[in-house]
C-alpha atoms as a PDB file:
ATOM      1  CA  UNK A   1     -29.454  84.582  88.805  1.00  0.00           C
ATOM      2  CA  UNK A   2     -26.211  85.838  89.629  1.00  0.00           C
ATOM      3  CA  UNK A   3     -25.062  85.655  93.835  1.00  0.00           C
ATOM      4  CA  UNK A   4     -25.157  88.226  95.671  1.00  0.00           C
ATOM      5  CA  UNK A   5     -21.362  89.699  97.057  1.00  0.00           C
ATOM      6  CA  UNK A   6     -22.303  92.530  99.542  1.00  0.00           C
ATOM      7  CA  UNK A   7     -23.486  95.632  98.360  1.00  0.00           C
ATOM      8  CA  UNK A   8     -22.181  99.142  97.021  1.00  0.00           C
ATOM      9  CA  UNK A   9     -23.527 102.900  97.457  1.00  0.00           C
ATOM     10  CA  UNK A  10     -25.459 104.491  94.785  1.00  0.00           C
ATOM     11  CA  UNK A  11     -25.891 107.909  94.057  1.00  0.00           C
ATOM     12  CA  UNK A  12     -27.570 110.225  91.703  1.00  0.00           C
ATOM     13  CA  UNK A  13     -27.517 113.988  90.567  1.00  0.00           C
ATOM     14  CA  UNK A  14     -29.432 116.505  88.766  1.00  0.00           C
ATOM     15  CA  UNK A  15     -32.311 114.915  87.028  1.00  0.00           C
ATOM     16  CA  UNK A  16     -31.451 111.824  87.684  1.00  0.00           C
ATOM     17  CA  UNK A  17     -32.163 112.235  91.227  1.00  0.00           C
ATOM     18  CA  UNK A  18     -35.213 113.924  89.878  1.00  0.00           C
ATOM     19  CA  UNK A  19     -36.251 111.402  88.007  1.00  0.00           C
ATOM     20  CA  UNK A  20     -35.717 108.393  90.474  1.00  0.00           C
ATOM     21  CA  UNK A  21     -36.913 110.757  93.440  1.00  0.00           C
ATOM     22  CA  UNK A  22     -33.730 109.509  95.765  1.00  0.00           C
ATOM     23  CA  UNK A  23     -30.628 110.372  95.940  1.00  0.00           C
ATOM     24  CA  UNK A  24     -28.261 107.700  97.552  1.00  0.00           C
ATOM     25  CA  UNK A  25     -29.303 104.488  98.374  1.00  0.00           C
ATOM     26  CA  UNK A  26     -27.445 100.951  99.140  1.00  0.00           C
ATOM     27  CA  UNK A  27     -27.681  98.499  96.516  1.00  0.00           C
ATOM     28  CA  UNK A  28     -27.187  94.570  96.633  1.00  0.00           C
ATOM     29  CA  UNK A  29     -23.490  93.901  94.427  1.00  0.00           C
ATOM     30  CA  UNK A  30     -24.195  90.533  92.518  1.00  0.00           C
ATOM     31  CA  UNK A  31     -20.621  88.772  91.013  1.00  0.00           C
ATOM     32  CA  UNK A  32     -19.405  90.639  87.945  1.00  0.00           C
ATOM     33  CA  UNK A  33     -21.727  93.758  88.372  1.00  0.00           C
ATOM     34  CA  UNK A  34     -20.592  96.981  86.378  1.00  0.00           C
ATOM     35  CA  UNK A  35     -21.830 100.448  86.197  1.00  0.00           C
ATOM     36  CA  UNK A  36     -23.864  99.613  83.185  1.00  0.00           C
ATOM     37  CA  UNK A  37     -25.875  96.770  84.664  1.00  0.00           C
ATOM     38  CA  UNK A  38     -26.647  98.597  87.845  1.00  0.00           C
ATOM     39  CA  UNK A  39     -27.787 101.058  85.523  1.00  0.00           C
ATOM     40  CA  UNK A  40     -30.173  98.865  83.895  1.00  0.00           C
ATOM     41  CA  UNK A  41     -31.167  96.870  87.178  1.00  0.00           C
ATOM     42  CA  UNK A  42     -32.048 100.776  88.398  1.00  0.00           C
ATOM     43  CA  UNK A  43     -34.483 100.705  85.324  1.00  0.00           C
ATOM     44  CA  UNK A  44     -33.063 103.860  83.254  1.00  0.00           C
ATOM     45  CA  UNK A  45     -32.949 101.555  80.204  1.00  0.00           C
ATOM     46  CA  UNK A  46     -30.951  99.328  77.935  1.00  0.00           C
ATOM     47  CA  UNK A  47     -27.577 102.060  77.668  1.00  0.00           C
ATOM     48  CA  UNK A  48     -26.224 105.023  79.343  1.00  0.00           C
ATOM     49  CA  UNK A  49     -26.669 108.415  77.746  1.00  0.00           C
ATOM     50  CA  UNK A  50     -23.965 109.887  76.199  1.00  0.00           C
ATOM     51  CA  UNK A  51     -22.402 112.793  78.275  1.00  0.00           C
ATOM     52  CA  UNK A  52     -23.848 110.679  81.812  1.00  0.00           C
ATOM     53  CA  UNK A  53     -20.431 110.787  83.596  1.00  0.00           C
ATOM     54  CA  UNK A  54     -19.810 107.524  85.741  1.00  0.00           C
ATOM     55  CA  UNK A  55     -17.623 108.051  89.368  1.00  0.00           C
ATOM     56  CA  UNK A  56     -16.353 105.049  91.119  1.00  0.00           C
ATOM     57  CA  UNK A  57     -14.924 106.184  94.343  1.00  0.00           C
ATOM     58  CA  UNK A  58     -14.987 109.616  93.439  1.00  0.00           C
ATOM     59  CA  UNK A  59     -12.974 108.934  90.091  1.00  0.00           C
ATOM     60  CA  UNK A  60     -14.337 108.922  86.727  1.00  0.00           C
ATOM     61  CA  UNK A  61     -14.145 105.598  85.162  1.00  0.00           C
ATOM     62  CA  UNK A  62     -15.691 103.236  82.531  1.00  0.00           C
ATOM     63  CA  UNK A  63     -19.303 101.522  82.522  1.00  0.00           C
ATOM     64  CA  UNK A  64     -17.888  98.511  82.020  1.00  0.00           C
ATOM     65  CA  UNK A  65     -15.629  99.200  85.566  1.00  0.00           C
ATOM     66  CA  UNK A  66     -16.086  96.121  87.638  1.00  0.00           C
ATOM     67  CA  UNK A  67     -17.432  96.962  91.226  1.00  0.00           C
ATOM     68  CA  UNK A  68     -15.972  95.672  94.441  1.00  0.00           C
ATOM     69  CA  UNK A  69     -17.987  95.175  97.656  1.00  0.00           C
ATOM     70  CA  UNK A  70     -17.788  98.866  99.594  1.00  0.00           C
ATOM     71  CA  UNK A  71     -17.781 101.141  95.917  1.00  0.00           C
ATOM     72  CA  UNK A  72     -19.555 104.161  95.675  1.00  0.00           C
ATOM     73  CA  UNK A  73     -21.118 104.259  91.666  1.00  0.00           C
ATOM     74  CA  UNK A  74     -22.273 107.570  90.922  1.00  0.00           C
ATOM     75  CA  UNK A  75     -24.343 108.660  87.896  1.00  0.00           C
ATOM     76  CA  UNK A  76     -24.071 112.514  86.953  1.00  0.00           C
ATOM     77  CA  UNK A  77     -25.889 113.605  83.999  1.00  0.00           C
ATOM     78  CA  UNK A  78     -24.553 116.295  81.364  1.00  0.00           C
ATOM     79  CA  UNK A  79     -25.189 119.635  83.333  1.00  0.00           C
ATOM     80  CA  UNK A  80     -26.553 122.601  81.495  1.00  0.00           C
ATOM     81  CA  UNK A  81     -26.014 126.365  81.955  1.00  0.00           C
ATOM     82  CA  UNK A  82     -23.606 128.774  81.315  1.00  0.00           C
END
């Protein structure tokens, strides 16, 4: 098990939210955590869609982004409509 090292803000759109039923929530930061195992710690499964955009801090970045103590990881899902 990996140590917790303070914890970072989670947040969800569009189905997501849906889905999960919240839409921000704190969540414990263990050493070496990255967008993708948050991901599968939240229980969405094994990889991230293609077209789910992940925000760090309000910036588009990688999965495999390290998070720092204090980082807000958001998940947005491709949007449909036209």
């Amino acid at each position: 098990m990996q140590q917790s090292s303070g914890s970072i803000t989670v947040r969800l759109f569009a189905a997501l939210r849906e889905q999960a039923g919240w839409d921000q929530r704190s969540w414990p930061l263990t050493s070496g955590a990255d967008a993708l195992s948050v991901w599968q710690a939240l229980g969405f499964g094994d990889a991230i869609p293609d077209g789910t955009r992940i925000a760090i801090n309000q910036e588009f970045e990688s999965p495999r982004q390290q998070l720092q103590q204090g980082d807000e990881l958001a998940f947005l899902p491709p949007i449909s409509g036209g």
